[in-house]
Protein backbone atom coordinates (compact mmCIF):
# COMPACT_ATOMS: atom_id res chain seq x y z
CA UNK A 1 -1.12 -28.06 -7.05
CA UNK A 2 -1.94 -28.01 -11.25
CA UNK A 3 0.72 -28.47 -13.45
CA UNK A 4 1.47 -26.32 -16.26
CA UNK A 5 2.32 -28.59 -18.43
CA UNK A 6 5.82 -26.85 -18.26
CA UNK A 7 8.40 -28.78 -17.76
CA UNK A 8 9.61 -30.78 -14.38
CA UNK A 9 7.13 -32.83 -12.78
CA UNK A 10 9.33 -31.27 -9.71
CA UNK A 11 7.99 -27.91 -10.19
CA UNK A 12 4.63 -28.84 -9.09
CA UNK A 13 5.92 -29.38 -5.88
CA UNK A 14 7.69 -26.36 -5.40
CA UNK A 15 6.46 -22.50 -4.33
CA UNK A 16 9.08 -21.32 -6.34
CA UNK A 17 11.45 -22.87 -9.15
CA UNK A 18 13.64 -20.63 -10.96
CA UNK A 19 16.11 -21.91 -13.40
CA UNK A 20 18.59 -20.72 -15.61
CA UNK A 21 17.08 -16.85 -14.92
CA UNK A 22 18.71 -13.64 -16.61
CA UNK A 23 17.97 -10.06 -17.31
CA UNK A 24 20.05 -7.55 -18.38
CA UNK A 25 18.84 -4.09 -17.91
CA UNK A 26 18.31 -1.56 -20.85
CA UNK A 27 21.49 0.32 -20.55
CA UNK A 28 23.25 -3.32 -20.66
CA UNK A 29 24.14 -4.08 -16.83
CA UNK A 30 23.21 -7.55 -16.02
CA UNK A 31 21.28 -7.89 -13.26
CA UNK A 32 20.71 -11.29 -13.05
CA UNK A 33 23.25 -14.03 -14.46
CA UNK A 34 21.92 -17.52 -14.60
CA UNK A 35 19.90 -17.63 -10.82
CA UNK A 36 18.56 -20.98 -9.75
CA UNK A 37 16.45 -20.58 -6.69
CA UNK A 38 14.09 -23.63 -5.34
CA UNK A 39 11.68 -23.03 -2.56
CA UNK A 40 9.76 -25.55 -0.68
CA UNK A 41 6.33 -24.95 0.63
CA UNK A 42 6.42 -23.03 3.94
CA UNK A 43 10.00 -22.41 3.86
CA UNK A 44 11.36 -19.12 5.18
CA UNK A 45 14.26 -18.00 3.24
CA UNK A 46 16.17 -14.94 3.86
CA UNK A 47 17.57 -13.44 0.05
CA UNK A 48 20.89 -11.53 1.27
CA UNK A 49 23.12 -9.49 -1.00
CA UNK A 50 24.94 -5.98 -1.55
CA UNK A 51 23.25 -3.29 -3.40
CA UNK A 52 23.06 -4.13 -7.26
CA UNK A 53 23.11 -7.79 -6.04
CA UNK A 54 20.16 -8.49 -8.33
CA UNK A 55 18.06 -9.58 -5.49
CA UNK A 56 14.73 -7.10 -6.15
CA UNK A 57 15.19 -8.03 -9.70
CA UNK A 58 14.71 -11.56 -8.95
CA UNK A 59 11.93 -10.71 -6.66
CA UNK A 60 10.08 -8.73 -9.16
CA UNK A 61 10.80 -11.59 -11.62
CA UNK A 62 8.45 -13.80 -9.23
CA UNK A 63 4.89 -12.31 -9.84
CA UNK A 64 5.75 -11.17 -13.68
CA UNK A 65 6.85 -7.42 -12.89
CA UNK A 66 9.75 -8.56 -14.80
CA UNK A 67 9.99 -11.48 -17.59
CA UNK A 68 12.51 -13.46 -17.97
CA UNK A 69 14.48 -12.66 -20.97
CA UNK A 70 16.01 -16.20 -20.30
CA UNK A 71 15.32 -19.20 -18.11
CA UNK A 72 11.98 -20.10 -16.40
CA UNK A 73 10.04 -18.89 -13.12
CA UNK A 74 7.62 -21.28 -12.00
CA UNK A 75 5.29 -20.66 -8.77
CA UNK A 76 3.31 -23.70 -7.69
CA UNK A 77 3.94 -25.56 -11.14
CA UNK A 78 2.62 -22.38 -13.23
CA UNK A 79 5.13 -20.78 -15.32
CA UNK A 80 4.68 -16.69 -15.19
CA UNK A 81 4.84 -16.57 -18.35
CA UNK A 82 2.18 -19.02 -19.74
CA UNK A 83 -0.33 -18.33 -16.56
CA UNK A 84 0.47 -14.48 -15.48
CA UNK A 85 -3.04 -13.88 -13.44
CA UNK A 86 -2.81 -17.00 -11.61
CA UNK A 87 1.05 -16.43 -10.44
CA UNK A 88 -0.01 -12.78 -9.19
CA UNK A 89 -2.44 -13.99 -7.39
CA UNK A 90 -0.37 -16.56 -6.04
CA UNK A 91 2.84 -14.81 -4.94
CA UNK A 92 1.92 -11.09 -2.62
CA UNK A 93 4.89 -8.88 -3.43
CA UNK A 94 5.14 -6.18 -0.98
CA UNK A 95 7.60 -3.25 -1.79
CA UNK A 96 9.97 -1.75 -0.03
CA UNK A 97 7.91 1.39 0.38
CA UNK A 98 4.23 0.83 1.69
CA UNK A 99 3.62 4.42 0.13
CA UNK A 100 3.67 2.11 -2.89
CA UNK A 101 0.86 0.19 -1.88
CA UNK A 102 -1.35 2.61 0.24
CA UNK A 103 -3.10 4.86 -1.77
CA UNK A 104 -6.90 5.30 -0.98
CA UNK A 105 -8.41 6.93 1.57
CA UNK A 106 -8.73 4.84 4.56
CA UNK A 107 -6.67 1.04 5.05
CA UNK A 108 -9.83 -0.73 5.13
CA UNK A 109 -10.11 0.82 1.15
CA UNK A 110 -6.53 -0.32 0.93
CA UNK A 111 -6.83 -4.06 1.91
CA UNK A 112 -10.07 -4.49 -0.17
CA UNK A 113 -8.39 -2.82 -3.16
CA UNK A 114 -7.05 -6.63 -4.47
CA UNK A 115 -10.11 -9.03 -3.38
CA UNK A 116 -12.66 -6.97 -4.88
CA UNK A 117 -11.27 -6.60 -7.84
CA UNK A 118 -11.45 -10.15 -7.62
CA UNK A 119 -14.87 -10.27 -7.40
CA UNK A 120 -15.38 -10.37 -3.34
CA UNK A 121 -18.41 -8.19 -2.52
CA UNK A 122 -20.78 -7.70 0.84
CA UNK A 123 -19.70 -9.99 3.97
CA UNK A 124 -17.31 -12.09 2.14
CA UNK A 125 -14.88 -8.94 1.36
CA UNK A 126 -15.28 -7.62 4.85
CA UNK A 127 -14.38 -10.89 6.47
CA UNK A 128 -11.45 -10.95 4.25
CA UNK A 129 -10.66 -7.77 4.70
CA UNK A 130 -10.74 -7.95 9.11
CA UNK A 131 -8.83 -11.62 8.46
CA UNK A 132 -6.23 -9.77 7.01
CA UNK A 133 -6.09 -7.02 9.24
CA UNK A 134 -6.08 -8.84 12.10
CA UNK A 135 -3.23 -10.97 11.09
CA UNK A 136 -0.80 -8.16 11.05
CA UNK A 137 -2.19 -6.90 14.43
CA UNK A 138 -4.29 -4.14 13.22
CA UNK A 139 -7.60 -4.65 13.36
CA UNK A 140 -8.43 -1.54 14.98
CA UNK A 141 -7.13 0.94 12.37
CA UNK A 142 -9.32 0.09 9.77
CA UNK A 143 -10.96 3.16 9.78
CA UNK A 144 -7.86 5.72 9.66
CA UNK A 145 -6.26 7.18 6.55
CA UNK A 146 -2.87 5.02 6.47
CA UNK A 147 -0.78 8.54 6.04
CA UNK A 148 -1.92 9.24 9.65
CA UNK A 149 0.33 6.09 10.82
CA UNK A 150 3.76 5.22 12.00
CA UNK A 151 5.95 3.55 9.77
CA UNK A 152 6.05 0.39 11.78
CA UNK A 153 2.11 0.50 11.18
CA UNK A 154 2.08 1.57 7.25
CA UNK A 155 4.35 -1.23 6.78
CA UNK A 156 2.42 -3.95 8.68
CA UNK A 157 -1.15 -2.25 6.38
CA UNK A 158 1.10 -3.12 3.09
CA UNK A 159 1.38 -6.89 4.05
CA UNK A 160 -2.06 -6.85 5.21
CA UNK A 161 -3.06 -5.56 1.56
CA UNK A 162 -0.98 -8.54 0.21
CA UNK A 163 -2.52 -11.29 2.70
CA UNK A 164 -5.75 -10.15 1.52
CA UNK A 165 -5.23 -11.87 -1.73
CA UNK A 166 -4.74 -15.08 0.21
CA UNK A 167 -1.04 -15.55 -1.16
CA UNK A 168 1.04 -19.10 -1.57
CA UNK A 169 4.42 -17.30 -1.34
CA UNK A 170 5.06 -13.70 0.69
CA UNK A 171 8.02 -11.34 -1.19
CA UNK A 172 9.27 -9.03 1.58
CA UNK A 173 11.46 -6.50 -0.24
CA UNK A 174 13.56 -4.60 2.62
CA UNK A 175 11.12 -5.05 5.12
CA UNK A 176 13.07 -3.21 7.89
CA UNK A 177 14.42 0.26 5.58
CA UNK A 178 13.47 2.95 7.81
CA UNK A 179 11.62 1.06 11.10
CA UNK A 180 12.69 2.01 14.89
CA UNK A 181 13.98 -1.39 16.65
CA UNK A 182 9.94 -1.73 18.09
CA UNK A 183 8.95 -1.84 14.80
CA UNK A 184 11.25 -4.36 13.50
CA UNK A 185 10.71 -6.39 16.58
CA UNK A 186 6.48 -6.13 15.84
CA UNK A 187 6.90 -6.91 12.20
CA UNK A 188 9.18 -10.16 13.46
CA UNK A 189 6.51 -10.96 15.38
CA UNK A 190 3.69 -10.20 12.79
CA UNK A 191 5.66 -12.85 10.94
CA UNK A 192 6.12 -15.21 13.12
CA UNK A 193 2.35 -15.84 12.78
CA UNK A 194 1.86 -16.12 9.50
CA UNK A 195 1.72 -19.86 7.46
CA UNK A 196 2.83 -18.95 4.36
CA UNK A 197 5.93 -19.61 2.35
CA UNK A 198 8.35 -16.25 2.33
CA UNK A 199 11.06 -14.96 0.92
CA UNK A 200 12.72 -11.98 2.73
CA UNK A 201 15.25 -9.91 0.65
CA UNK A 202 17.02 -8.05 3.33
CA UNK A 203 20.18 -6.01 4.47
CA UNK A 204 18.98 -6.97 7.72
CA UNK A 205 21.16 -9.92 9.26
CA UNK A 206 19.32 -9.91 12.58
CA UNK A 207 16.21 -9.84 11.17
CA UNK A 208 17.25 -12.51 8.62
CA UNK A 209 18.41 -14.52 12.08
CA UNK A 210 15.11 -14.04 13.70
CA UNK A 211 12.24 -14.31 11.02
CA UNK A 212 14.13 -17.18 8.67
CA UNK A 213 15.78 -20.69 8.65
CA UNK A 214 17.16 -20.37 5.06
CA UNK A 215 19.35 -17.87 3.62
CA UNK A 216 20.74 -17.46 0.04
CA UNK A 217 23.14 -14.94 -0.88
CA UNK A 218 23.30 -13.24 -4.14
CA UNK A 219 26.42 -10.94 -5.80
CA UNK A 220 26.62 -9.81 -9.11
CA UNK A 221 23.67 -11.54 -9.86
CA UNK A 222 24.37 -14.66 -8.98
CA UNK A 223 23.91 -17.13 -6.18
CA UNK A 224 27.26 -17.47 -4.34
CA UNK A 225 25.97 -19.64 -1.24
CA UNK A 226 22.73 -21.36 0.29
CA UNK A 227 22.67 -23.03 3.68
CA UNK A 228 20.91 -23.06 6.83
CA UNK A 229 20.54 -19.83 8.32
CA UNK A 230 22.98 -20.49 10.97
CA UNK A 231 25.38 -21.77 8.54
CA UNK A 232 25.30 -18.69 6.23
CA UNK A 233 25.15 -15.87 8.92
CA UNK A 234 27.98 -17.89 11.23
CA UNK A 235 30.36 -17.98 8.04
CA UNK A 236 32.18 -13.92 8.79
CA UNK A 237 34.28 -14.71 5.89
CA UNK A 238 31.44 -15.13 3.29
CA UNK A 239 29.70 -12.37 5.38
CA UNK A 240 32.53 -9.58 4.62
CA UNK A 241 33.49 -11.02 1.29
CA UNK A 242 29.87 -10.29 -0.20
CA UNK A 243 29.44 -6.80 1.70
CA UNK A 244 27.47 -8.24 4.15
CA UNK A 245 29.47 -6.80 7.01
CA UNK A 246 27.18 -8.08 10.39
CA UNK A 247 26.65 -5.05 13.22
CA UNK A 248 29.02 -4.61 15.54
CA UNK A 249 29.12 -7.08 18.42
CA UNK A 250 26.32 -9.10 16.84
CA UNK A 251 26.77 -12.58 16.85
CA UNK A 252 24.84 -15.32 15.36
CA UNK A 253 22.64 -16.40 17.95
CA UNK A 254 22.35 -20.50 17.86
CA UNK A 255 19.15 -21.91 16.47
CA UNK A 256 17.22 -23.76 18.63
């Protein structure tokens, strides 16, 4: 990776360095209070947290939606604030609704939306385009307006939008709101496949269990505990102390 020249010969290393981060919101709520996050290449971390934890703020902090109003965000050694274009291109946010995201006429429009705007023309955008498709499993809708899918299938178009951009780091905000247990279970297994360093910010706990082997947890805009996943989602107290209550009857399942 190229340095930035920022700071830590350390961030150069990492996907994603954030230090010192806050943001208060305009009507003066704080959203985020001092966050230091550090993720490894190819980890899988799971970003847990009540509502108004501050954990979308942090995610939209990571490809410059947001800018830090203190602190630094660093994504492969380039600060987002000194090197904006490269960081978007680096990190593929994809929201929590793929309405959001899918908004031309037909997916294959959709998923070559980012590359050829690029630059990607002819062969080299439709390869990228069926790459990308195919990596989420749906190679074979490429033709159909994405309001005549499922959800499960929307949702699995939004990522393939974002993998299209060939992404370092993957930001899955609430990837599970509103999918039927097949869809969650697909999506699992969409990113099971996938070699890319993610971050999943997620009610979910079983999905958290299943798709990641990190798992931070954020309240009132802080970072209250990191661990292993196991460790994290075994610890009921910490669970039920942060509003993180775990389904009934579920049970950590061991790792391994």
């Amino acid at each position: 990776m190229i340095g930035s020249g920022h700071d830590h010969e350390l961030d150069a290393t990492a996907a994603i360095d954030v230090r010192g981060l806050t943001f208060t919101h305009p009507d003066g709520t704080t959203a985020l209070d001092g966050v230091d996050l550090r993720v490894e290449p190819g980890q899988q971390v799971a970003l847990l947290g009540p509502n108004g934890a501050g954990k979308t703020t942090l995610a939209l902090h990571l490809n410059g939606l947001h800018r830090p109003q203190s602190g630094t965000v660093t994504i492969g050694g380039h600060a987002v604030l000194n090197h904006l274009a490269e960081v978007r291109r680096r990190v593929g946010l994809v929201f929590q609704d793929p309405d959001d995201q899918l908004f031309l006429g037909t997916v294959r429009d959709d998923v070559a939306f980012g590359p050829a705007n690029l630059g990607l023309r002819g062969a080299d955008l439709d390869e990228r385009v069926a790459e990308a498709l195919a990596a989420v499993g749906m190679g074979d809708v490429a033709a159909r307006a994405p309001h005549h899918l499922s959800g499960g299938e929307r949702r699995r178009v939004a990522i393939a939008t974002v993998l299209a951009m060939e992404p370092d780091v993957l930001v899955l905000d609430e990837p599970t709101a509103g999918l039927d247990p097949a869809s969650v279970h697909e999506l699992a297994e969409v990113l099971d496949d996938l070699e890319v360093t993610r971050l999943v910010v997620t009610h979910d706990l079983p999905f958290a269990a299943r798709t990641c082997t990190r798992a931070v947890v954020m309240d009132h805009g802080r970072v209250v505990a990191d661990g292993g996943i196991a460790e994290v989602l075994g610890d009921r107290d910490l669970l039920v102390a942060h509003r993180l209550t775990p389904p009934h009857g579920w049970v950590m399942p061991p790792i391994g």
